[in-house]
PDB file of N, CA and C in Angstrom:
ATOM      1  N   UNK A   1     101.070  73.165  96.624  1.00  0.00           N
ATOM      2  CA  UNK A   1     100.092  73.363  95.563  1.00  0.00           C
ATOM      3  C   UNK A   1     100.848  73.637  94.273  1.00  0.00           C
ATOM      4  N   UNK A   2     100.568  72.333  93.648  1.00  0.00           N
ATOM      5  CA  UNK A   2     101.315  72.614  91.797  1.00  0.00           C
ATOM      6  C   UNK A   2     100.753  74.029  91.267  1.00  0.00           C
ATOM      7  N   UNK A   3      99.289  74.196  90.562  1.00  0.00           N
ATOM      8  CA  UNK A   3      98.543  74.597  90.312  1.00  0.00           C
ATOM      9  C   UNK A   3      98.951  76.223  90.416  1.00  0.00           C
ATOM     10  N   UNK A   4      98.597  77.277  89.666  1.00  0.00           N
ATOM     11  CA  UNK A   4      99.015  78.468  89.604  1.00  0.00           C
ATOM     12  C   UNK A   4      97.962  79.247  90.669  1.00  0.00           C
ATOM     13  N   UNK A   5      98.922  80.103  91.662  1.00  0.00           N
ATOM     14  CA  UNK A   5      98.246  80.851  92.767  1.00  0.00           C
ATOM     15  C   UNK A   5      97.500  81.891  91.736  1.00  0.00           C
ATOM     16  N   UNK A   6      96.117  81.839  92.467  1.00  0.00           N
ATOM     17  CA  UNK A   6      95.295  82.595  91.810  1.00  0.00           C
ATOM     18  C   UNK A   6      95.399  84.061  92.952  1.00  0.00           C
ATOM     19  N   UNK A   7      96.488  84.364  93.870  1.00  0.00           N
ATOM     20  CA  UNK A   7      96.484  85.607  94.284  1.00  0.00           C
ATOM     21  C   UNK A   7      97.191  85.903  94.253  1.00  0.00           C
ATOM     22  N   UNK A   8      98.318  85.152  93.383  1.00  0.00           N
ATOM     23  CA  UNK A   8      99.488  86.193  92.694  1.00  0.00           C
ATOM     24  C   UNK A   8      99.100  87.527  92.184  1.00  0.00           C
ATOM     25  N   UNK A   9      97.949  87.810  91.072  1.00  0.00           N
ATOM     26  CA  UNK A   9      97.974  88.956  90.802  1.00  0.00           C
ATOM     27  C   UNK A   9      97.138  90.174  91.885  1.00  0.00           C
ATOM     28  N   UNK A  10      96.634  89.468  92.370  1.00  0.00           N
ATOM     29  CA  UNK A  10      96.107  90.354  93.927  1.00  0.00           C
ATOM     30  C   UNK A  10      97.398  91.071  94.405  1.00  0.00           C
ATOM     31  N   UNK A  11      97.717  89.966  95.418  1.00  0.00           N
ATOM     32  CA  UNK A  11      99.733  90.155  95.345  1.00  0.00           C
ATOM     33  C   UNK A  11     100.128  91.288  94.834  1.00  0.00           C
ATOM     34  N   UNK A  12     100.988  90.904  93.617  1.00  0.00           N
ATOM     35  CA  UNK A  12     101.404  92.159  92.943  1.00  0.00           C
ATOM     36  C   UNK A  12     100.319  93.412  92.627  1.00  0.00           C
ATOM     37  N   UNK A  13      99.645  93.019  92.684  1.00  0.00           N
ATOM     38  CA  UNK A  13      98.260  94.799  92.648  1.00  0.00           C
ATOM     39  C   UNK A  13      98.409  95.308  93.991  1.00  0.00           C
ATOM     40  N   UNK A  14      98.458  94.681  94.551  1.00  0.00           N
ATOM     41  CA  UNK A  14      98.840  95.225  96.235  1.00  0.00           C
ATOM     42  C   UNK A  14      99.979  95.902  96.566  1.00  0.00           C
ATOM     43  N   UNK A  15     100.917  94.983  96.116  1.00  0.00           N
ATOM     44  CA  UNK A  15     102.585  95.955  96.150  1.00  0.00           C
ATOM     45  C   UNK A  15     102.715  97.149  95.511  1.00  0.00           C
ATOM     46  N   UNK A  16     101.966  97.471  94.270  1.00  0.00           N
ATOM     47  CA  UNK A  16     102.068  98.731  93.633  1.00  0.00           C
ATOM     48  C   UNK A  16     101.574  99.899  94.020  1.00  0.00           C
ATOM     49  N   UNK A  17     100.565  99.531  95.369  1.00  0.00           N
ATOM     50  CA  UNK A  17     100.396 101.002  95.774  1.00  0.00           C
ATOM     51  C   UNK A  17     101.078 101.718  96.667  1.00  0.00           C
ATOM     52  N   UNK A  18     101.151 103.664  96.611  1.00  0.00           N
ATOM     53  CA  UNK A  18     102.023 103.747  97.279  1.00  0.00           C
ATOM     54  C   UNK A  18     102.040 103.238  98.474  1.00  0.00           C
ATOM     55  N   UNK A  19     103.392 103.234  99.636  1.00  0.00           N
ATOM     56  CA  UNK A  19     103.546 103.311 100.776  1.00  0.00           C
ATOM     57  C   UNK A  19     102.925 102.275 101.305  1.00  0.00           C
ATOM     58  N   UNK A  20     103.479 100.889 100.406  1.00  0.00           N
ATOM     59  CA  UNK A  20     103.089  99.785 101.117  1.00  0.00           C
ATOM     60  C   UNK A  20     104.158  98.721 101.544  1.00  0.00           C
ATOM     61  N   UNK A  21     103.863  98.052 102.596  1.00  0.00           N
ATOM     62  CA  UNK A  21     104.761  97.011 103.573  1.00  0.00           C
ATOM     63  C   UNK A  21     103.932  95.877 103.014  1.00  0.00           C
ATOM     64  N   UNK A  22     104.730  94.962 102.776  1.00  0.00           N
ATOM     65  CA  UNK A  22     104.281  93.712 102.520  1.00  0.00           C
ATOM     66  C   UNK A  22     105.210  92.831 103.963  1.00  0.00           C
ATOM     67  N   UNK A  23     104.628  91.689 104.329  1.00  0.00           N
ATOM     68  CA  UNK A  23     104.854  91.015 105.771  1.00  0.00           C
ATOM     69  C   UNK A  23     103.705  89.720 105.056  1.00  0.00           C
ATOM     70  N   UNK A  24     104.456  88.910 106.401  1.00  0.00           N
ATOM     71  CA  UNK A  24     103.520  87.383 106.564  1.00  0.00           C
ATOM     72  C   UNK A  24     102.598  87.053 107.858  1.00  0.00           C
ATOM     73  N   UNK A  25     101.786  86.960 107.353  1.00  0.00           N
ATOM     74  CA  UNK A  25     100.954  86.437 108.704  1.00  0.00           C
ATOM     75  C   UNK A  25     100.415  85.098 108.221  1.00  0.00           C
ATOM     76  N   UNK A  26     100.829  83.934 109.727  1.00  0.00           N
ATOM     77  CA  UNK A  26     100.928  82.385 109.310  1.00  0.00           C
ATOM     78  C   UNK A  26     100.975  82.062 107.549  1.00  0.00           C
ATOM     79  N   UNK A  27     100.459  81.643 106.535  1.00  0.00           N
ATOM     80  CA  UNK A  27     100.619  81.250 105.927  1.00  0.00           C
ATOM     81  C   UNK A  27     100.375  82.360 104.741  1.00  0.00           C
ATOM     82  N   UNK A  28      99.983  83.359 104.660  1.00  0.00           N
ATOM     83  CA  UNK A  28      99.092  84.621 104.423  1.00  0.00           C
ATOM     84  C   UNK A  28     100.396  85.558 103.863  1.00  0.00           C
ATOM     85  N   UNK A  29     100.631  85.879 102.989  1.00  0.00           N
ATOM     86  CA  UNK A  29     101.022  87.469 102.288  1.00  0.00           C
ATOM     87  C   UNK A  29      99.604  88.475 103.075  1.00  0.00           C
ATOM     88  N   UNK A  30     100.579  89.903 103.643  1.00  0.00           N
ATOM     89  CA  UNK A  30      99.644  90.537 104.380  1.00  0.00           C
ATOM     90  C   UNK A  30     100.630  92.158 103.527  1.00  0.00           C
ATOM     91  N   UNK A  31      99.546  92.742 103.891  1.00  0.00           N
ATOM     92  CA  UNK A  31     100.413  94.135 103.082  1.00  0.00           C
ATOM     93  C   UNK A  31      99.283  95.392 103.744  1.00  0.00           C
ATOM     94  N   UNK A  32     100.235  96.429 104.040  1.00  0.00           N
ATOM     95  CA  UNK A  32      99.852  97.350 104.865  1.00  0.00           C
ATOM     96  C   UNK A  32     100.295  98.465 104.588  1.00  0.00           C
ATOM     97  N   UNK A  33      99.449  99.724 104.624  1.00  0.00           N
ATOM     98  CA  UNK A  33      99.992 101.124 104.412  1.00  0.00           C
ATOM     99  C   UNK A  33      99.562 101.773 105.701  1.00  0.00           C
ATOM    100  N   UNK A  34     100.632 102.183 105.919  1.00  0.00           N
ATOM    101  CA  UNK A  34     100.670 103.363 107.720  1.00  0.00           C
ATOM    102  C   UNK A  34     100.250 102.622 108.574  1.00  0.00           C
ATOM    103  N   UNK A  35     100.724 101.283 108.811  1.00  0.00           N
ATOM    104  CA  UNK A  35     101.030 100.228 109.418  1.00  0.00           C
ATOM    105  C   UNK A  35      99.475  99.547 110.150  1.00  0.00           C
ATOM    106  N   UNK A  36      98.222 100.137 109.063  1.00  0.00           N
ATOM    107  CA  UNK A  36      96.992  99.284 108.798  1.00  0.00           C
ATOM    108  C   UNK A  36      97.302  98.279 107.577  1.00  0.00           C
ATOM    109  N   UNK A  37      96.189  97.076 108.090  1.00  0.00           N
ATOM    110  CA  UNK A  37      96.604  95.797 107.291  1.00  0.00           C
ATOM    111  C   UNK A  37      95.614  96.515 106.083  1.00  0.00           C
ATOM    112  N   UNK A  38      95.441  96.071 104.870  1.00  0.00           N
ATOM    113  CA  UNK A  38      94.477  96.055 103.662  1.00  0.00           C
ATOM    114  C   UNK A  38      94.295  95.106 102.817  1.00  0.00           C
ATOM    115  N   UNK A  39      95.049  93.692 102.912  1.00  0.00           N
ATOM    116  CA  UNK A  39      94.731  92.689 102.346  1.00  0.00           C
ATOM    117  C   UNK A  39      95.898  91.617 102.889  1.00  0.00           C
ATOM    118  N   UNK A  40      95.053  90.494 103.441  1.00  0.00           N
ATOM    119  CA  UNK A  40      95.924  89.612 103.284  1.00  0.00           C
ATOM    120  C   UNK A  40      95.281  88.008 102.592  1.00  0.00           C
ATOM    121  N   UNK A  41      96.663  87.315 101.496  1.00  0.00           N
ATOM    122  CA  UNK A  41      96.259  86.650 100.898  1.00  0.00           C
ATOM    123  C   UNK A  41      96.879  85.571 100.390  1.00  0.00           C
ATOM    124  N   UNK A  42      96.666  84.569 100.216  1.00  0.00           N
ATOM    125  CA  UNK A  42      97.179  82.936  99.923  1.00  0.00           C
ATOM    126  C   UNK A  42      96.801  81.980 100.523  1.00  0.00           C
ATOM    127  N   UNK A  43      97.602  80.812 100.398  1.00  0.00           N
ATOM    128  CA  UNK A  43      97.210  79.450 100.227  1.00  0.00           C
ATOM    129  C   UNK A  43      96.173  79.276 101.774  1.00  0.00           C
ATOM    130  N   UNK A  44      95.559  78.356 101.849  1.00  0.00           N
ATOM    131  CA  UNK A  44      95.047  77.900 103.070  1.00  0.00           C
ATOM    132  C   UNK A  44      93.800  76.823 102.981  1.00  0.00           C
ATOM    133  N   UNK A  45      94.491  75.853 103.761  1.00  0.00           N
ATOM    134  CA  UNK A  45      93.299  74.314 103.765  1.00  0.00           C
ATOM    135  C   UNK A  45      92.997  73.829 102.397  1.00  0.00           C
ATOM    136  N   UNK A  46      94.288  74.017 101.539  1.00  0.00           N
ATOM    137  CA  UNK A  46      93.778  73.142 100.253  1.00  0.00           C
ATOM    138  C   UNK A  46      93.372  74.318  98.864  1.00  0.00           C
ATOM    139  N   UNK A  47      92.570  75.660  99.738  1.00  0.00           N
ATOM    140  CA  UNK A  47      92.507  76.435  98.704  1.00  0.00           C
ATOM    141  C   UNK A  47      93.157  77.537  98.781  1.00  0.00           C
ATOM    142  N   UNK A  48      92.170  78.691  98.438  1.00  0.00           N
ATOM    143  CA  UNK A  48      92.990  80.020  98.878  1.00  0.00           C
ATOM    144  C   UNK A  48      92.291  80.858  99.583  1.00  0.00           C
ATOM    145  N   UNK A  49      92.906  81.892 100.031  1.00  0.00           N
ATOM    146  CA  UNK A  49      92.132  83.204 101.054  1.00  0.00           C
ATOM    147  C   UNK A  49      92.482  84.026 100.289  1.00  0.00           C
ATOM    148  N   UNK A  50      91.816  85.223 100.507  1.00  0.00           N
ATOM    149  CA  UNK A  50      92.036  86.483 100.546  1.00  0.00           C
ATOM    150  C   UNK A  50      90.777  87.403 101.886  1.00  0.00           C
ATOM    151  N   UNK A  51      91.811  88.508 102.047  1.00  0.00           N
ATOM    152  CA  UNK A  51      90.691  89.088 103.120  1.00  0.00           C
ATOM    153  C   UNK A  51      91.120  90.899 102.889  1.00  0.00           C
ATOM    154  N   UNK A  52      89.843  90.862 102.524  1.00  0.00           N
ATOM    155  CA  UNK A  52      89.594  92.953 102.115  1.00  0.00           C
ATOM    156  C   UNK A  52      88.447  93.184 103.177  1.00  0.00           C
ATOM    157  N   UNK A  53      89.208  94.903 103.241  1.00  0.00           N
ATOM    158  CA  UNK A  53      88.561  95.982 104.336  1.00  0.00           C
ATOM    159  C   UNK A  53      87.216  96.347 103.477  1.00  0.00           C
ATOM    160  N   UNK A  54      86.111  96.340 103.776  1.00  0.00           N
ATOM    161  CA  UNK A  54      85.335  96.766 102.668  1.00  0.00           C
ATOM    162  C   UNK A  54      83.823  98.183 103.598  1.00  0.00           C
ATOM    163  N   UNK A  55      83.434  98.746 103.227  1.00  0.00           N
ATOM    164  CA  UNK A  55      82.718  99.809 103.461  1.00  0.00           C
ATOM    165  C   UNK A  55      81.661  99.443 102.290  1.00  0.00           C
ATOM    166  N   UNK A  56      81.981 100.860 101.937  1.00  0.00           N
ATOM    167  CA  UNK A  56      80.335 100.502 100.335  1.00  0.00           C
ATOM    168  C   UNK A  56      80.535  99.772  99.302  1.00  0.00           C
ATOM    169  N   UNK A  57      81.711  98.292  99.608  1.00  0.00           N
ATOM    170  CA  UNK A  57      80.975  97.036  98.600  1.00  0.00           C
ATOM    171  C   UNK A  57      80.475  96.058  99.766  1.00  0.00           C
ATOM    172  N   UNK A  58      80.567  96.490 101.222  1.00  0.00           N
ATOM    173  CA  UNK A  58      79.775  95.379 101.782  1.00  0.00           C
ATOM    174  C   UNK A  58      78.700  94.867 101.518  1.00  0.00           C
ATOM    175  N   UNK A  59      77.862  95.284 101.002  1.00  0.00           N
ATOM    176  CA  UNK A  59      76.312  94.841 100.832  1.00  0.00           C
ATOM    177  C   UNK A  59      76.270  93.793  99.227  1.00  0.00           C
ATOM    178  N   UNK A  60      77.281  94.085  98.396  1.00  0.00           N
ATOM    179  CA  UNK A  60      77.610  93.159  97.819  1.00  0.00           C
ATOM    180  C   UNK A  60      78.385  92.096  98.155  1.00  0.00           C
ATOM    181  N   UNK A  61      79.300  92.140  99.257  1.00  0.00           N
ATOM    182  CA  UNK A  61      79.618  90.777  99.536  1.00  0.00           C
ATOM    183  C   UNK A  61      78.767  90.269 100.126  1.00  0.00           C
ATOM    184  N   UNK A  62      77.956  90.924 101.112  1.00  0.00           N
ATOM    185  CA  UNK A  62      76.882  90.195 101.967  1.00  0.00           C
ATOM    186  C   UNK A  62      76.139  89.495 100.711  1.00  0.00           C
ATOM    187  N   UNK A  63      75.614  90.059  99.689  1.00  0.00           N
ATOM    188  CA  UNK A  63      74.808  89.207  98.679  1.00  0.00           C
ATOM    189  C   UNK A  63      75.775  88.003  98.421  1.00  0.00           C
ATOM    190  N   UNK A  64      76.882  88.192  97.880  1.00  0.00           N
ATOM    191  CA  UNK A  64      77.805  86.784  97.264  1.00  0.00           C
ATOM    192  C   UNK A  64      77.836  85.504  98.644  1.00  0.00           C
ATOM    193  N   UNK A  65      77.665  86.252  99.961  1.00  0.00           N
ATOM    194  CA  UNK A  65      78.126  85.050 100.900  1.00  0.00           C
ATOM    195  C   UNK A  65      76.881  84.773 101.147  1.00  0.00           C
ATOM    196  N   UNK A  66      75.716  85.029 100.889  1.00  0.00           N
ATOM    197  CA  UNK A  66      74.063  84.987 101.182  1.00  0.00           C
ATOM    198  C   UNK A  66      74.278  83.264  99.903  1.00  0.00           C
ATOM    199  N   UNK A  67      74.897  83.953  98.352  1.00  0.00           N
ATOM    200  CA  UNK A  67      74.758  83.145  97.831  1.00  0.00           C
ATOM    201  C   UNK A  67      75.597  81.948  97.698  1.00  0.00           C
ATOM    202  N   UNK A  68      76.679  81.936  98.297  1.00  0.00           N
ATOM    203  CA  UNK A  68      77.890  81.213  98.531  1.00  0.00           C
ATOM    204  C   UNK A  68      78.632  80.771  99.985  1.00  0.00           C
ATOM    205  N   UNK A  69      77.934  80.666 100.800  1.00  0.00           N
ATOM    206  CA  UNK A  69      78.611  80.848 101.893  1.00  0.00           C
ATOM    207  C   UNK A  69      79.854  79.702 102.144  1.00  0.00           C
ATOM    208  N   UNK A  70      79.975  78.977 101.595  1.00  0.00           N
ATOM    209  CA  UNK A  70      81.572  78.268 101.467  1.00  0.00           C
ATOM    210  C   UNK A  70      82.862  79.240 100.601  1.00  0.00           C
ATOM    211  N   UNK A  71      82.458  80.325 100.341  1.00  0.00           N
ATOM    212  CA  UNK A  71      83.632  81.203  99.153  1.00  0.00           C
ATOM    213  C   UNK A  71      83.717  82.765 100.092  1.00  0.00           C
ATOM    214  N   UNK A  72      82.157  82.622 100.693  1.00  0.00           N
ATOM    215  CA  UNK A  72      82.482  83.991 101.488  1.00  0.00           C
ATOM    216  C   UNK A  72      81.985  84.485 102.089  1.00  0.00           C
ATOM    217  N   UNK A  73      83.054  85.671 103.471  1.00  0.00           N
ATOM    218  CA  UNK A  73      82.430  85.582 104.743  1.00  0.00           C
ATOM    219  C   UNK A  73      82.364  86.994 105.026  1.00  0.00           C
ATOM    220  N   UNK A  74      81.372  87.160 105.732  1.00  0.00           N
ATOM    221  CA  UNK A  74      81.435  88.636 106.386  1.00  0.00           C
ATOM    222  C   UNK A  74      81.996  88.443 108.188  1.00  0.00           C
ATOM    223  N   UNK A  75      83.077  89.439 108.157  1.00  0.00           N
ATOM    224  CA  UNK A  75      83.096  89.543 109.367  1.00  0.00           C
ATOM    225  C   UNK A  75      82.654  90.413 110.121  1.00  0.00           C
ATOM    226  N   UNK A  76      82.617  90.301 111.632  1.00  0.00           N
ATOM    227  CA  UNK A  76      81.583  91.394 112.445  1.00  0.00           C
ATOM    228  C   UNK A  76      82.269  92.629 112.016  1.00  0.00           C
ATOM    229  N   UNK A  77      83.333  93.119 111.983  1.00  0.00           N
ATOM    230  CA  UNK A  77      83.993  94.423 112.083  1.00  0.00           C
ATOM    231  C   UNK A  77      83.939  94.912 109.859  1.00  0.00           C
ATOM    232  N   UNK A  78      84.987  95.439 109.782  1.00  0.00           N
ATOM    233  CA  UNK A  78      85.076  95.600 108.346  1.00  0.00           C
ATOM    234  C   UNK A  78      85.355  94.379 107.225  1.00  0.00           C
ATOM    235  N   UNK A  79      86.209  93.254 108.235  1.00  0.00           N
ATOM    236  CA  UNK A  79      87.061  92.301 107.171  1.00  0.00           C
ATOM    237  C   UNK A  79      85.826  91.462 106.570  1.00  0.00           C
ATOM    238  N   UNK A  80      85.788  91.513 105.428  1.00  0.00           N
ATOM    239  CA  UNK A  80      85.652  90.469 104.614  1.00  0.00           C
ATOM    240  C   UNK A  80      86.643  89.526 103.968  1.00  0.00           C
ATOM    241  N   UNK A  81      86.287  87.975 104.078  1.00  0.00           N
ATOM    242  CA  UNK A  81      87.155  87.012 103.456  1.00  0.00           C
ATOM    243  C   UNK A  81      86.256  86.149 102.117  1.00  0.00           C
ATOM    244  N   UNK A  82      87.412  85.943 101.561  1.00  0.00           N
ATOM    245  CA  UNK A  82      87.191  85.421  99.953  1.00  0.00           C
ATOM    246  C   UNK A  82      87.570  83.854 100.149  1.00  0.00           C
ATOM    247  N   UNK A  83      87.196  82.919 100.195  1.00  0.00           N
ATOM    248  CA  UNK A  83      87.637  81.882  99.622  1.00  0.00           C
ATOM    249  C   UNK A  83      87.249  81.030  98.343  1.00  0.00           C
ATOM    250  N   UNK A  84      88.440  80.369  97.562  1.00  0.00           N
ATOM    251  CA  UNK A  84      88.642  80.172  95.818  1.00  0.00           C
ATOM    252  C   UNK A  84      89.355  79.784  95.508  1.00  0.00           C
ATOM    253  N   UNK A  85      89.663  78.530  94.502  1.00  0.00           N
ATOM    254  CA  UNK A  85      90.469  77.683  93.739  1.00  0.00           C
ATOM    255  C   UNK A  85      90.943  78.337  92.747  1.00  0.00           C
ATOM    256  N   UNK A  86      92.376  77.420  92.496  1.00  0.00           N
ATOM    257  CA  UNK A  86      92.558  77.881  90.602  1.00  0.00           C
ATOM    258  C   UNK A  86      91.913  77.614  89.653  1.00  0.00           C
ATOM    259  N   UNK A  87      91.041  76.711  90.138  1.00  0.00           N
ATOM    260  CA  UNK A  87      89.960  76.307  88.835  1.00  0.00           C
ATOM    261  C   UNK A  87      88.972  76.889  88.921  1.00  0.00           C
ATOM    262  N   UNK A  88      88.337  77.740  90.342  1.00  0.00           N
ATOM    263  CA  UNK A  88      87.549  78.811  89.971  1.00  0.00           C
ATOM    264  C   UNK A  88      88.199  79.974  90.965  1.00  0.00           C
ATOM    265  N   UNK A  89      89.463  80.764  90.315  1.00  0.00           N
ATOM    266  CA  UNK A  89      89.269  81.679  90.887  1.00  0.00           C
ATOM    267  C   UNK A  89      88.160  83.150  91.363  1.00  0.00           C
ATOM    268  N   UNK A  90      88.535  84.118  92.379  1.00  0.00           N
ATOM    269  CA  UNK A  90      87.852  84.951  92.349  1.00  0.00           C
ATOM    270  C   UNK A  90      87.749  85.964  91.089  1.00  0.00           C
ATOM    271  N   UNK A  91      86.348  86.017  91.147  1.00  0.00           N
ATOM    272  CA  UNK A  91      86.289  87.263  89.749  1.00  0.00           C
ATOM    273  C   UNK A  91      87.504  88.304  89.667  1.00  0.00           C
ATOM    274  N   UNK A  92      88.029  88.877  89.140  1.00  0.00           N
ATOM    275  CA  UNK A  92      88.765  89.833  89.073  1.00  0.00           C
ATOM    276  C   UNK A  92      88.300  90.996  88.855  1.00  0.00           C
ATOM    277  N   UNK A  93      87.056  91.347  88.037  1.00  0.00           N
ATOM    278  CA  UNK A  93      86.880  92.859  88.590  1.00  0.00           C
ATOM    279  C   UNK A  93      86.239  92.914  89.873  1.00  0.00           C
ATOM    280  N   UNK A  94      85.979  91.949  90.580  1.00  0.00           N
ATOM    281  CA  UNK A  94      85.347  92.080  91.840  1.00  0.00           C
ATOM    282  C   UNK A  94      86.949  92.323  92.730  1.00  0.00           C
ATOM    283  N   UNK A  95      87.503  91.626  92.890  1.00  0.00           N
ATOM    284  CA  UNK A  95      88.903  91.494  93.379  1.00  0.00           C
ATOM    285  C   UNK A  95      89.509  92.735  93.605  1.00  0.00           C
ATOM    286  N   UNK A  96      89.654  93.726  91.897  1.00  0.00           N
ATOM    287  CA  UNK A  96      90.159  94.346  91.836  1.00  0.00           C
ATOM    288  C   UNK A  96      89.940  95.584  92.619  1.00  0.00           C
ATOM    289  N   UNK A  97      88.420  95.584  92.332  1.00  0.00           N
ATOM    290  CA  UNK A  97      87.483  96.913  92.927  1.00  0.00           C
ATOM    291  C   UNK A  97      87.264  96.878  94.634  1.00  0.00           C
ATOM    292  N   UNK A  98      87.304  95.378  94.893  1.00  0.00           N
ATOM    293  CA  UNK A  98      87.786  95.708  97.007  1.00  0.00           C
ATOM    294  C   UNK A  98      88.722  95.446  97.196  1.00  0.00           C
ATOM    295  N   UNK A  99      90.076  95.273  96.498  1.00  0.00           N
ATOM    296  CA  UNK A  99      91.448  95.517  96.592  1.00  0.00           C
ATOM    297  C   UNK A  99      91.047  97.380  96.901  1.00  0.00           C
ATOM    298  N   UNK A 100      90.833  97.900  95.616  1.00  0.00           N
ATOM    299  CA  UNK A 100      91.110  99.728  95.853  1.00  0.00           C
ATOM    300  C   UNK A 100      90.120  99.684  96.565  1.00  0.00           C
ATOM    301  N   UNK A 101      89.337  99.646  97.324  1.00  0.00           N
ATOM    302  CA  UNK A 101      88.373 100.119  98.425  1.00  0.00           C
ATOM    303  C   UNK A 101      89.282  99.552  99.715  1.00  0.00           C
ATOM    304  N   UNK A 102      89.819  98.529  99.732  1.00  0.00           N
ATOM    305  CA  UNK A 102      90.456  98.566 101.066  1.00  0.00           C
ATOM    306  C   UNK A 102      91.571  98.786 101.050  1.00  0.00           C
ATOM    307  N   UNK A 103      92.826  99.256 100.204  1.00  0.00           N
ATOM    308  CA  UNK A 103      93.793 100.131 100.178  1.00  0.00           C
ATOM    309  C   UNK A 103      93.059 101.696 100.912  1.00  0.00           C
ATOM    310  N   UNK A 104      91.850 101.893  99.730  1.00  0.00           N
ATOM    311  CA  UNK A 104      91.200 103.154 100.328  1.00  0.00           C
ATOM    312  C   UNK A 104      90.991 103.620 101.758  1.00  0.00           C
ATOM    313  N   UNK A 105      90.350 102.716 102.160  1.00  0.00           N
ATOM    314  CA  UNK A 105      89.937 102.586 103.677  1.00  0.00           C
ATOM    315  C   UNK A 105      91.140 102.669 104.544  1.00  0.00           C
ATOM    316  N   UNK A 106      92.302 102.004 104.406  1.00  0.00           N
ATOM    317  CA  UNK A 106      93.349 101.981 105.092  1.00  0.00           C
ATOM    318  C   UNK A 106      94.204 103.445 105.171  1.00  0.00           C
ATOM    319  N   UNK A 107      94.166 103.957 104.044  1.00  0.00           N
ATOM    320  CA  UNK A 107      94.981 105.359 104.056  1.00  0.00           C
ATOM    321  C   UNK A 107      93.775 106.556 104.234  1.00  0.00           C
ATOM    322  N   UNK A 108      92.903 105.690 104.245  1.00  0.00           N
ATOM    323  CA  UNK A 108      92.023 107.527 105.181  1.00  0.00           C
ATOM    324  C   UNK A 108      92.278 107.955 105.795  1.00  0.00           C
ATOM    325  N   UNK A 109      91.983 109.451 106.463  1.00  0.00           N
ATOM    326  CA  UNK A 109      92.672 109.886 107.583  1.00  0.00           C
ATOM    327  C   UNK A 109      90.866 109.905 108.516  1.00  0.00           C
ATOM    328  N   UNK A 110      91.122 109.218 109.774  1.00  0.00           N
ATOM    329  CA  UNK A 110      90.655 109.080 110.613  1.00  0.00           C
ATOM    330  C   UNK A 110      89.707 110.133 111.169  1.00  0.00           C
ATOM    331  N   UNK A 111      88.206 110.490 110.908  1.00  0.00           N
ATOM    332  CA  UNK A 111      87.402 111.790 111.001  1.00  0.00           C
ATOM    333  C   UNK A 111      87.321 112.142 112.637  1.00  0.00           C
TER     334      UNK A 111
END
């Protein structure tokens, strides 16, 4: 892919928090604190992925994949996945805000 990765800056927003491992899974940048995953993200089938832990923005992704269901998925457990081009990447304050919710989620301590 010529075209500029639109999860480069995911990517690097990810590396900056503390006490994080960055690793590959198949084709996927994956990054993890206390050896829970919290985002993994890049190229795949032409476009791109990303996949966030999400809690209280689920009900907003459930709306975006209600309205999009080729860009996005709910999975049974916490993961939500993003799929998005460089010509339309994902919003970025959306991005940004279940990036820190699933960093969040990952470094909770377990009730």
């Amino acid at each position: 892919m010529s075209e500029p990765d639109p999860t480069l800056p995911m990517r690097e927003k990810a590396y900056l928090y503390p006490n994080v491992d960055k690793g590959t899974a198949c084709t996927q940048s994956s990054f993890k604190v206390k050896g829970k995953a919290f985002l993994f993200a890049g190229p795949q089938g032409g476009r791109y992925k990303a996949m966030f832990k999400l809690k209280e923005s689920r009900a907003e992704a459930t709306d975006l994949a209600n309205k999009h269901p080729d860009n996005y998925q709910i999975g049974s457990n916490i993961w939500v996945t993003a799929r998005f081009s460089s010509e339309e990447p994902m919003p970025e304050d959306v991005w940004t805000r279940w990036l820190d919710e699933s960093y969040a989620l990952s470094v909770a301590k377990k009730k």
